[in-house]
PDB file of N, CA and C in Angstrom:
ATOM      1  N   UNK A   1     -15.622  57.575  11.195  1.00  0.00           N
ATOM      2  CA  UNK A   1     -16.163  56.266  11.503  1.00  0.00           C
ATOM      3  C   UNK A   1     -16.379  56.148  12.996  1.00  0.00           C
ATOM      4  N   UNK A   2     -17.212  55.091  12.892  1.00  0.00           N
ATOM      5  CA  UNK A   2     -17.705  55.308  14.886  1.00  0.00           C
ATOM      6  C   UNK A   2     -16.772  54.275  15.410  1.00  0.00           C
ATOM      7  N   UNK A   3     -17.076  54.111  16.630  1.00  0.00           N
ATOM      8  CA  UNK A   3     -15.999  53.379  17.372  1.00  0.00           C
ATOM      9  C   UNK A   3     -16.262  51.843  16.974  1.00  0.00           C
ATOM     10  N   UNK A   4     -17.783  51.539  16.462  1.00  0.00           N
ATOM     11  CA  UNK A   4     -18.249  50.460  16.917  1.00  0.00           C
ATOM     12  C   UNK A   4     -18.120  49.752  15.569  1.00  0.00           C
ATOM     13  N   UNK A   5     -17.677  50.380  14.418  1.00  0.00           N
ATOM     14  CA  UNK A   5     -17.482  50.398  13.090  1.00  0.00           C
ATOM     15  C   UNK A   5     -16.122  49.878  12.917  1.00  0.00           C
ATOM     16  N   UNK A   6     -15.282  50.333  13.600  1.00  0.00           N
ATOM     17  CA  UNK A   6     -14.092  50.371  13.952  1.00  0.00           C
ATOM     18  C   UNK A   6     -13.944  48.440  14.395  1.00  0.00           C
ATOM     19  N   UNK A   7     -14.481  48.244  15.549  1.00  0.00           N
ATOM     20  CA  UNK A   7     -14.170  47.059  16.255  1.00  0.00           C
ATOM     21  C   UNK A   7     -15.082  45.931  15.178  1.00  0.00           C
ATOM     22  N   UNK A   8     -15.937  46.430  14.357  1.00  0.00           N
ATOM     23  CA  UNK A   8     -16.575  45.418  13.807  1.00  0.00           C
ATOM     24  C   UNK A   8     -15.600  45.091  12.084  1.00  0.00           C
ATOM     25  N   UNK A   9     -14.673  45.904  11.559  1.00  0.00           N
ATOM     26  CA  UNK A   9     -13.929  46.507  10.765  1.00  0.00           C
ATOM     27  C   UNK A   9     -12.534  44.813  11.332  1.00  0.00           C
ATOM     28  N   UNK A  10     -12.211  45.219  12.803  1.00  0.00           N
ATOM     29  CA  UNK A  10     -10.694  44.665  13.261  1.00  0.00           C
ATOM     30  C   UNK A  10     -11.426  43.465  13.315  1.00  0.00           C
ATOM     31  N   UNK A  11     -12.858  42.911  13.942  1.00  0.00           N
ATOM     32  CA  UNK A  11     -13.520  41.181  13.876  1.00  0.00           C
ATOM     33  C   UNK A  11     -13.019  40.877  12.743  1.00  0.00           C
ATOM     34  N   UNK A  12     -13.600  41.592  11.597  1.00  0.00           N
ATOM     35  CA  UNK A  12     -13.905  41.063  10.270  1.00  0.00           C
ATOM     36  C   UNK A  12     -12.440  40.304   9.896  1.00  0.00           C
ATOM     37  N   UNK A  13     -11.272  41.670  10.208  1.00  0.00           N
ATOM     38  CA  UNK A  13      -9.618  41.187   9.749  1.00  0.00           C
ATOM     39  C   UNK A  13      -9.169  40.000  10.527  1.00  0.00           C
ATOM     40  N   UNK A  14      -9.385  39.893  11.739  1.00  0.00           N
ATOM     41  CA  UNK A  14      -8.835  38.933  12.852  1.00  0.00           C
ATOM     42  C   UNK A  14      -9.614  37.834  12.127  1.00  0.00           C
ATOM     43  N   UNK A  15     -11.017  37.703  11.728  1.00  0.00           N
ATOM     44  CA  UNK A  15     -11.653  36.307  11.209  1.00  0.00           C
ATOM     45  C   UNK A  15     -10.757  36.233  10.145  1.00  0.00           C
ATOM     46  N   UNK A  16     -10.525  36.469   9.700  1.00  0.00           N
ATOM     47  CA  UNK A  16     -10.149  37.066   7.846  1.00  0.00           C
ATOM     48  C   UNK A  16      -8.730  36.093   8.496  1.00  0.00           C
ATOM     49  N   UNK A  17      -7.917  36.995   9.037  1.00  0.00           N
ATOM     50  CA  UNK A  17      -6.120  36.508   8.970  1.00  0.00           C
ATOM     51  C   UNK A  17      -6.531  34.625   9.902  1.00  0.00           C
ATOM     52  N   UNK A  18      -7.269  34.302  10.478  1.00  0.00           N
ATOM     53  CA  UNK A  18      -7.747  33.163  11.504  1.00  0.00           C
ATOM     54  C   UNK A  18      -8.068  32.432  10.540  1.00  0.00           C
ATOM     55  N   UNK A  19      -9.120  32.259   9.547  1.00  0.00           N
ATOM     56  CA  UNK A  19      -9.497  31.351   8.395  1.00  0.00           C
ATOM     57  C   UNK A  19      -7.956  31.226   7.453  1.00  0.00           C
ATOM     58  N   UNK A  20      -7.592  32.104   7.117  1.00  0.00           N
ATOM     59  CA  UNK A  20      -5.984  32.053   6.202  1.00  0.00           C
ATOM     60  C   UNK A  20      -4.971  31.655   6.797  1.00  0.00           C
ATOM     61  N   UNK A  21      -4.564  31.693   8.313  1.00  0.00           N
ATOM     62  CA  UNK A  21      -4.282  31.022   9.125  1.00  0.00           C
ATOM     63  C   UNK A  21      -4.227  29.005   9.174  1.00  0.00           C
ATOM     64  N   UNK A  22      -5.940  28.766   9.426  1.00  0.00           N
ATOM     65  CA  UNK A  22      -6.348  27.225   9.723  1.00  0.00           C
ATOM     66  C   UNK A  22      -5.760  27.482   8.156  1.00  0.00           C
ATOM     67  N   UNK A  23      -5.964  27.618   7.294  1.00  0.00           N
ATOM     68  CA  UNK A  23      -6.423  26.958   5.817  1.00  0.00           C
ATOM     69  C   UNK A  23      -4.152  26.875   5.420  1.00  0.00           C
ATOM     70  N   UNK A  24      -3.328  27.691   5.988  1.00  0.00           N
ATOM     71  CA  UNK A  24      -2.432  27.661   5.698  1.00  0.00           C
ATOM     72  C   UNK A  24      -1.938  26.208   6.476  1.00  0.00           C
ATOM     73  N   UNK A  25      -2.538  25.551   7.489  1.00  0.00           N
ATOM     74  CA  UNK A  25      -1.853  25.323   8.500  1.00  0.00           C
ATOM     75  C   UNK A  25      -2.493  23.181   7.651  1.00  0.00           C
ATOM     76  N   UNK A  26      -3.542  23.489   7.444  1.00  0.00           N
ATOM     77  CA  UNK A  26      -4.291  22.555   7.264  1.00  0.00           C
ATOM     78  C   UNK A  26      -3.651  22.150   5.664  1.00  0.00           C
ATOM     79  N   UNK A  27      -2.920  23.251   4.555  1.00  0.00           N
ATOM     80  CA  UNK A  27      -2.356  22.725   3.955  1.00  0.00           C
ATOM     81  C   UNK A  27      -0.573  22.132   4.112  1.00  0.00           C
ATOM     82  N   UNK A  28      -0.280  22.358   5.077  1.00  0.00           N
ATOM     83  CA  UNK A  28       0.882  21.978   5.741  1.00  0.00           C
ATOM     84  C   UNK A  28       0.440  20.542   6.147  1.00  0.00           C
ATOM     85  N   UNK A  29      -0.094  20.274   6.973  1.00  0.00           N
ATOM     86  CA  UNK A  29      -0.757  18.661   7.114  1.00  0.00           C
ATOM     87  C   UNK A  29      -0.639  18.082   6.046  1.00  0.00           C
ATOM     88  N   UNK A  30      -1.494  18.515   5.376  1.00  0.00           N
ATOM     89  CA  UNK A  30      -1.657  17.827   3.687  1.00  0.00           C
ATOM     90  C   UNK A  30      -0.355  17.097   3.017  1.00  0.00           C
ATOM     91  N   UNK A  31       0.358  18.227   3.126  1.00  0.00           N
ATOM     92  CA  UNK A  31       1.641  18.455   2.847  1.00  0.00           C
ATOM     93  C   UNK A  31       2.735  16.897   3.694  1.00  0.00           C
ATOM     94  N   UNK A  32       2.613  17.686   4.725  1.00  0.00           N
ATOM     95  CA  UNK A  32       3.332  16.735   5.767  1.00  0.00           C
ATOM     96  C   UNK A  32       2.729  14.903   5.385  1.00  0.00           C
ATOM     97  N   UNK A  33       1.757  14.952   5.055  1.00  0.00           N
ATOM     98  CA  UNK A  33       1.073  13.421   5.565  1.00  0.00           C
ATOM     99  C   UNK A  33       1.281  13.334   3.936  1.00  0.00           C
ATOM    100  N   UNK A  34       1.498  13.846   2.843  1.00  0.00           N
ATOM    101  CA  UNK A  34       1.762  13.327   1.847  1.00  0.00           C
ATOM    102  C   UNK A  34       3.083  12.879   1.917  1.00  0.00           C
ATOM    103  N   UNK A  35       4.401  13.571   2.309  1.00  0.00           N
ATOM    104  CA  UNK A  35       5.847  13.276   2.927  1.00  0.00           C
ATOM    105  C   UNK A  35       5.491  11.493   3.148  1.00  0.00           C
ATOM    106  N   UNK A  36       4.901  11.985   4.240  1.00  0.00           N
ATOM    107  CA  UNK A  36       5.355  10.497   5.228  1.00  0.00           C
ATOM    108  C   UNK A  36       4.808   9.573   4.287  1.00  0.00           C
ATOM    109  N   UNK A  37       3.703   9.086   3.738  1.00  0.00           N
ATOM    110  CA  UNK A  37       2.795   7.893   2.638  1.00  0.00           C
ATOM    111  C   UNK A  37       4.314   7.597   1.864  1.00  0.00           C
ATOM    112  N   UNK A  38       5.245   9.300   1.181  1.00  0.00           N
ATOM    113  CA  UNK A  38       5.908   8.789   0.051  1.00  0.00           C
ATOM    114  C   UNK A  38       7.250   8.063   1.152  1.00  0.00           C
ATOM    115  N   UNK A  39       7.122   8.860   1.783  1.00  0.00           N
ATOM    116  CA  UNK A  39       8.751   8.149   2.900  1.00  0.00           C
ATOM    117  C   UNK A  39       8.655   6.641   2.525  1.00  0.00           C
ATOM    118  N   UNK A  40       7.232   6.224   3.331  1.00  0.00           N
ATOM    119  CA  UNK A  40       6.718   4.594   3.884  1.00  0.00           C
ATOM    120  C   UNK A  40       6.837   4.179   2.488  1.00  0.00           C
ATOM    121  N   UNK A  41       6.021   4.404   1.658  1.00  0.00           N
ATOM    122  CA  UNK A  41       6.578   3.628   0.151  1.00  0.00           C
ATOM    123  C   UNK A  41       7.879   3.117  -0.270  1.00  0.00           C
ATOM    124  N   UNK A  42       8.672   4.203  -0.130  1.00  0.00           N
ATOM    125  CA  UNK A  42      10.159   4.150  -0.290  1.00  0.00           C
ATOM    126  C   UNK A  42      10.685   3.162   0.093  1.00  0.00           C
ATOM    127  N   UNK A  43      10.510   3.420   1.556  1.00  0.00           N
ATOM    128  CA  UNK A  43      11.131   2.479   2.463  1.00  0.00           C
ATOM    129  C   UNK A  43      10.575   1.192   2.178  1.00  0.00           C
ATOM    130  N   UNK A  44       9.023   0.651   1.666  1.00  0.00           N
ATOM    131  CA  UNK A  44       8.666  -1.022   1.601  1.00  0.00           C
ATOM    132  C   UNK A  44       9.594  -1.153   0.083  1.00  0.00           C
ATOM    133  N   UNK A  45       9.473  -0.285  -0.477  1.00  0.00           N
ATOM    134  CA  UNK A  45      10.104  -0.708  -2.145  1.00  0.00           C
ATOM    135  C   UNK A  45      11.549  -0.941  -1.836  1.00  0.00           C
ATOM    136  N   UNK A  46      12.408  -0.139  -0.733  1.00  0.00           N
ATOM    137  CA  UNK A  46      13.815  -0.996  -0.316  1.00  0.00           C
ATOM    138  C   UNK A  46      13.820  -1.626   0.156  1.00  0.00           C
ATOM    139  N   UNK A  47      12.718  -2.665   1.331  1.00  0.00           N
ATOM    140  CA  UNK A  47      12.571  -3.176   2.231  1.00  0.00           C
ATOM    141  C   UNK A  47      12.310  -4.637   0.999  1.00  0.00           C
ATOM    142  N   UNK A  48      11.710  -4.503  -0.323  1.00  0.00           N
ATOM    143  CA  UNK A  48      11.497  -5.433  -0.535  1.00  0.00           C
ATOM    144  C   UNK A  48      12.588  -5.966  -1.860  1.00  0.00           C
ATOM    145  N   UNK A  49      13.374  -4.807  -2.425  1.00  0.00           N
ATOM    146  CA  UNK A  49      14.954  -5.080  -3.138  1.00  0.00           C
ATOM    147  C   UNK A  49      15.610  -5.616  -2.137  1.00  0.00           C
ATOM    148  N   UNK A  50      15.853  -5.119  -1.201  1.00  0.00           N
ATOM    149  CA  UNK A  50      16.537  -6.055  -0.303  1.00  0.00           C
ATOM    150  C   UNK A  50      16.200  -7.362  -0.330  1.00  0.00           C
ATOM    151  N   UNK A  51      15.184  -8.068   0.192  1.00  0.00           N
ATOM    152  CA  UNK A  51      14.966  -9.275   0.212  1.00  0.00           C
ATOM    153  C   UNK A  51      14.994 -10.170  -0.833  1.00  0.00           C
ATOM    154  N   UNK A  52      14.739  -9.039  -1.964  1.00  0.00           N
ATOM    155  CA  UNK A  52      15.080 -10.047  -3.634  1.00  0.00           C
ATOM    156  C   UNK A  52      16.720 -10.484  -3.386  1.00  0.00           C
ATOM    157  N   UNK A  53      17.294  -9.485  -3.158  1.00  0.00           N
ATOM    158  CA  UNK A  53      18.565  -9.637  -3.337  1.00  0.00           C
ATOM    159  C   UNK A  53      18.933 -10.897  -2.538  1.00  0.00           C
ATOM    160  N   UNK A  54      18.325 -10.654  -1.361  1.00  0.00           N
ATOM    161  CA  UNK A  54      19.598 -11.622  -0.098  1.00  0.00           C
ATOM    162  C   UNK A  54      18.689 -13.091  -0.999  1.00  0.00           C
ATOM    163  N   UNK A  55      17.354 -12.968  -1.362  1.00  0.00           N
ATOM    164  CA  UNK A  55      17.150 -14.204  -1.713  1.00  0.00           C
ATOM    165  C   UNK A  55      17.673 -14.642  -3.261  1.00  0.00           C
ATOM    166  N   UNK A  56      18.126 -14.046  -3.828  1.00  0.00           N
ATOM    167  CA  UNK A  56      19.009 -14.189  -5.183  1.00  0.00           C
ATOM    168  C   UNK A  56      20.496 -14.633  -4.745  1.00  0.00           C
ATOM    169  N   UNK A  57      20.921 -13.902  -3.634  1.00  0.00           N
ATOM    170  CA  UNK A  57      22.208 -14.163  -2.932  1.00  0.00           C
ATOM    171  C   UNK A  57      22.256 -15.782  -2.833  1.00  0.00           C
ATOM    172  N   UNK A  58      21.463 -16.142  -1.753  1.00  0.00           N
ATOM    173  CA  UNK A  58      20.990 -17.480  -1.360  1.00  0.00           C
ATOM    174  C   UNK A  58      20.105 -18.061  -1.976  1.00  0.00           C
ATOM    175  N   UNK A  59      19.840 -18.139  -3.313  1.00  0.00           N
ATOM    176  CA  UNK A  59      19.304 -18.641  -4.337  1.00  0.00           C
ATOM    177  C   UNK A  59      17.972 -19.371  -3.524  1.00  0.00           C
ATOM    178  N   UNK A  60      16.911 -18.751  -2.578  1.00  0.00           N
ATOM    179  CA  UNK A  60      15.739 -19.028  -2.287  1.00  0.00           C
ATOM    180  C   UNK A  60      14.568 -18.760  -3.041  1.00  0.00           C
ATOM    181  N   UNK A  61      13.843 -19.660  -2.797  1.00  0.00           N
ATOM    182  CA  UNK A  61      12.549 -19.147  -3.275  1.00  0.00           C
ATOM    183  C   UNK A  61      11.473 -18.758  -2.634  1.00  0.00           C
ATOM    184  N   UNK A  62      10.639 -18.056  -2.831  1.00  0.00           N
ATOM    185  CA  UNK A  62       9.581 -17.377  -1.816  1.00  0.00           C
ATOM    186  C   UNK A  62       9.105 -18.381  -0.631  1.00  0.00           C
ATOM    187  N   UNK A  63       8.808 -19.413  -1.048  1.00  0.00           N
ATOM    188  CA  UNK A  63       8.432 -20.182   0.320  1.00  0.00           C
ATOM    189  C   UNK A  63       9.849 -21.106   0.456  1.00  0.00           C
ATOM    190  N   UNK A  64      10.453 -20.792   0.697  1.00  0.00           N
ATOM    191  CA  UNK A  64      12.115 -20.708   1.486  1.00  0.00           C
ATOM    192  C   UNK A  64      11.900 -19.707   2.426  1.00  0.00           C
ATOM    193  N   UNK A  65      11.869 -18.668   1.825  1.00  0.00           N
ATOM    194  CA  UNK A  65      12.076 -17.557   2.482  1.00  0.00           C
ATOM    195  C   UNK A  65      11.018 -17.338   3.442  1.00  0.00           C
ATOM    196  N   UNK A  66       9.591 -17.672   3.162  1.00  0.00           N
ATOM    197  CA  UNK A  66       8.854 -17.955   4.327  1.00  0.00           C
ATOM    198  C   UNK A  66       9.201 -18.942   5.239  1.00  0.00           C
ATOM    199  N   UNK A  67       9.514 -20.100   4.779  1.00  0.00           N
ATOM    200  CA  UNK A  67       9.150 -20.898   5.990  1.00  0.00           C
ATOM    201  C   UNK A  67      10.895 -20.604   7.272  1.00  0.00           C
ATOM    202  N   UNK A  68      11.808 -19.791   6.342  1.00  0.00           N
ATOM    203  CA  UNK A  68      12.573 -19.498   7.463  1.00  0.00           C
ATOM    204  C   UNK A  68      11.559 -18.689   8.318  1.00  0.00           C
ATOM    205  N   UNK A  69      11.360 -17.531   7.886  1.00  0.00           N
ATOM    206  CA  UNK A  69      10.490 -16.733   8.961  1.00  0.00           C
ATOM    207  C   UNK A  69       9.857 -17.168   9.698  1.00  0.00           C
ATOM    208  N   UNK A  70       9.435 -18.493   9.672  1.00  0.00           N
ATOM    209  CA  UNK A  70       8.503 -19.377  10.323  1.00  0.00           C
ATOM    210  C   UNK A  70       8.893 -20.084  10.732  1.00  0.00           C
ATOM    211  N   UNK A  71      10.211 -20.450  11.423  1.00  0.00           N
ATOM    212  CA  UNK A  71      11.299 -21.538  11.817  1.00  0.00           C
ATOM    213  C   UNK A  71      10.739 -21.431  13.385  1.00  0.00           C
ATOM    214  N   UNK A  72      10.828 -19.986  13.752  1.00  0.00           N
ATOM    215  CA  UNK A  72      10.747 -19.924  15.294  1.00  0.00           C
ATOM    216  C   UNK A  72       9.346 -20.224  15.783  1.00  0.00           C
ATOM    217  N   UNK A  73       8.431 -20.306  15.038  1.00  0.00           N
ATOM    218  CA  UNK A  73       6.813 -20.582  15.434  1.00  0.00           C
ATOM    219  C   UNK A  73       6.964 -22.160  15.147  1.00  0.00           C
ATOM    220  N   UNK A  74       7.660 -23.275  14.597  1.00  0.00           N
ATOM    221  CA  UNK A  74       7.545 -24.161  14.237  1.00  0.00           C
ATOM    222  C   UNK A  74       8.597 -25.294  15.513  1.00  0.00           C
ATOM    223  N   UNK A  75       9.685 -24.334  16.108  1.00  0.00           N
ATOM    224  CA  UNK A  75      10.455 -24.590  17.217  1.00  0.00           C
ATOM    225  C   UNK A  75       9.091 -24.654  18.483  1.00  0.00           C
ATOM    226  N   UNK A  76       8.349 -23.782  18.506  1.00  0.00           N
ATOM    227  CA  UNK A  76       7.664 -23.484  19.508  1.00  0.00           C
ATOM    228  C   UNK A  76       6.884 -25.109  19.593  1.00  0.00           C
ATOM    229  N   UNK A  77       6.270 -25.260  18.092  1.00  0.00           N
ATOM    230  CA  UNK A  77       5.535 -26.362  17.969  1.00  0.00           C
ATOM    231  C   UNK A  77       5.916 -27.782  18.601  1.00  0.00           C
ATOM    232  N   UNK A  78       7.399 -27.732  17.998  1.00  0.00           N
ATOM    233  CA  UNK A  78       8.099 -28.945  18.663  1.00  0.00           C
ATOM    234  C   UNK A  78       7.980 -29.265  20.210  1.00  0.00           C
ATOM    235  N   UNK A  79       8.237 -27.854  20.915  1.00  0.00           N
ATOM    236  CA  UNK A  79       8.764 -28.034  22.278  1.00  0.00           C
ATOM    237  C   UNK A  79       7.455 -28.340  22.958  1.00  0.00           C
ATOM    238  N   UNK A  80       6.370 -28.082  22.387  1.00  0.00           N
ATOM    239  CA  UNK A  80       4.856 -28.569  22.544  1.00  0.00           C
ATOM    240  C   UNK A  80       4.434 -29.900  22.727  1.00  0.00           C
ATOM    241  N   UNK A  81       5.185 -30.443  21.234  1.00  0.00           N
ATOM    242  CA  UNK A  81       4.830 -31.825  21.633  1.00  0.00           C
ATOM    243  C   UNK A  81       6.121 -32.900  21.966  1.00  0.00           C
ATOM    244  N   UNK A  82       7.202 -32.108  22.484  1.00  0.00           N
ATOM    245  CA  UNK A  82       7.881 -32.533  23.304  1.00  0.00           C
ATOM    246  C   UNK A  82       7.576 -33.064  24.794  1.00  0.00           C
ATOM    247  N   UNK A  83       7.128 -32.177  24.975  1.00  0.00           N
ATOM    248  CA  UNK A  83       6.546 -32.280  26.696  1.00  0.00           C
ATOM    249  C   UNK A  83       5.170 -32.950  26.896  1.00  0.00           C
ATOM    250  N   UNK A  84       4.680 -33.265  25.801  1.00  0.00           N
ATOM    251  CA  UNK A  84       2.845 -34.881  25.417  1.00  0.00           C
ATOM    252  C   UNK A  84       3.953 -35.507  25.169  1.00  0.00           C
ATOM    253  N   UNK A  85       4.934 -35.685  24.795  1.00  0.00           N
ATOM    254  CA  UNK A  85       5.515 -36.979  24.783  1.00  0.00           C
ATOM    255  C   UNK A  85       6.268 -37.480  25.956  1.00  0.00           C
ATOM    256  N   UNK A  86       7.132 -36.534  26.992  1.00  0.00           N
ATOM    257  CA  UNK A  86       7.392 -36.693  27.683  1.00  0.00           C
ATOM    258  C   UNK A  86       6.325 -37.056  29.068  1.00  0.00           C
ATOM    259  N   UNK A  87       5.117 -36.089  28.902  1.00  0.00           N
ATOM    260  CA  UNK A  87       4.304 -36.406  29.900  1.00  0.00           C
ATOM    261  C   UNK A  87       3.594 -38.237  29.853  1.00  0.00           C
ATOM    262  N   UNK A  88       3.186 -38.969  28.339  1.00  0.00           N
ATOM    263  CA  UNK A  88       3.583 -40.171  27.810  1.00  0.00           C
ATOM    264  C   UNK A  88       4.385 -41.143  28.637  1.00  0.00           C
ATOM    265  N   UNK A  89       6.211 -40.573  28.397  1.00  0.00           N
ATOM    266  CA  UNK A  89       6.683 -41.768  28.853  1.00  0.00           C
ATOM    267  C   UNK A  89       6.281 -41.582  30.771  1.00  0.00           C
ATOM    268  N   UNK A  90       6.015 -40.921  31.132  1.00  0.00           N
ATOM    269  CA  UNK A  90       5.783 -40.819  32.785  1.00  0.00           C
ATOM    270  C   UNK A  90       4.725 -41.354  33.218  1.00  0.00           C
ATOM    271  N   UNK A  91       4.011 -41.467  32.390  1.00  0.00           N
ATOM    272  CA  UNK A  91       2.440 -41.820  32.351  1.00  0.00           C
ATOM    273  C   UNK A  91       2.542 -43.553  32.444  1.00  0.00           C
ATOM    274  N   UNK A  92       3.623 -43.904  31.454  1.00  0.00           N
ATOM    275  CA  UNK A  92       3.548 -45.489  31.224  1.00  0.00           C
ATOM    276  C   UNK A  92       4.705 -46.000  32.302  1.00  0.00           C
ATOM    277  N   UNK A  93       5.792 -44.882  32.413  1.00  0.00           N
ATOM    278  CA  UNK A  93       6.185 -45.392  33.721  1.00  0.00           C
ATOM    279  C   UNK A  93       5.924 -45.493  34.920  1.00  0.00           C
ATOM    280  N   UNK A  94       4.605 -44.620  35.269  1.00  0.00           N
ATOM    281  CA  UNK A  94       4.197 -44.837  36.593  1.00  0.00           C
ATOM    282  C   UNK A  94       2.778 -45.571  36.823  1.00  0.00           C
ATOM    283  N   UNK A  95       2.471 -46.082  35.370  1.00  0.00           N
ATOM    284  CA  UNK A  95       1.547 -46.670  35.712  1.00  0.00           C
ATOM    285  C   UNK A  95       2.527 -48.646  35.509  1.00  0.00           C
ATOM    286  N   UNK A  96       3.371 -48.644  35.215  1.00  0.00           N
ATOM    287  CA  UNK A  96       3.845 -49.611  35.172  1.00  0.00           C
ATOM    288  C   UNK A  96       4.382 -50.208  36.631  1.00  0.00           C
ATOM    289  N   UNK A  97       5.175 -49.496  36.863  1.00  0.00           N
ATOM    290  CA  UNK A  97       5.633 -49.211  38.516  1.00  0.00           C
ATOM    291  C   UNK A  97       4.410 -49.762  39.544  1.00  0.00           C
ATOM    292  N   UNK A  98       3.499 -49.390  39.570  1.00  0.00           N
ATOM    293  CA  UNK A  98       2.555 -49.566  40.156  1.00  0.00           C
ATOM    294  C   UNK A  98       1.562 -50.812  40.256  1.00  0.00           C
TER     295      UNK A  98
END
């Protein structure tokens, strides 16, 4: 065989083991990113026994259980119109004053 037979012979294997290579590597991904989908499932399906429970615990019902979650956006609300009311009484006291 010639030399040049030779080097076109070792391309062919090096492409050859390089495609079997990506294609091994690319089913590892596959692999891997199927893992993680089933992990994340797992974890919302305990994420959401849990919350049955604590709300069976504390005999809540779904919008219980929301509007706690929503306690601290509803604090915010208050302190909002805390301070129109306060700006109010300053308003009538200094225009009274005057």
């Amino acid at each position: 065989m010639s030399s040049l037979q030779v080097l076109i012979d070792q391309k062919a294997a090096l492409e050859s083991e390089i495609a079997r290579t990506l294609k091994d590597a690319e089913d590892r991904k596959k692999a891997l990113e199927e893992q993680i989908a089933k992990q994340r499932a797992d974890e919302i399906t305990q994420g959401r026994a849990e919350i049955n429970r604590v709300m069976q615990k504390y005999n809540l019902s779904p919008e219980e259980a929301l509007g706690i979650a929503k306690a601290p956006q509803q604090k915010k609300a208050l302190v909002g119109k805390r301070s129109g009311y306060l700006s109010e009484i300053r308003q009538y006291y200094s225009g009274r004053a005057a």
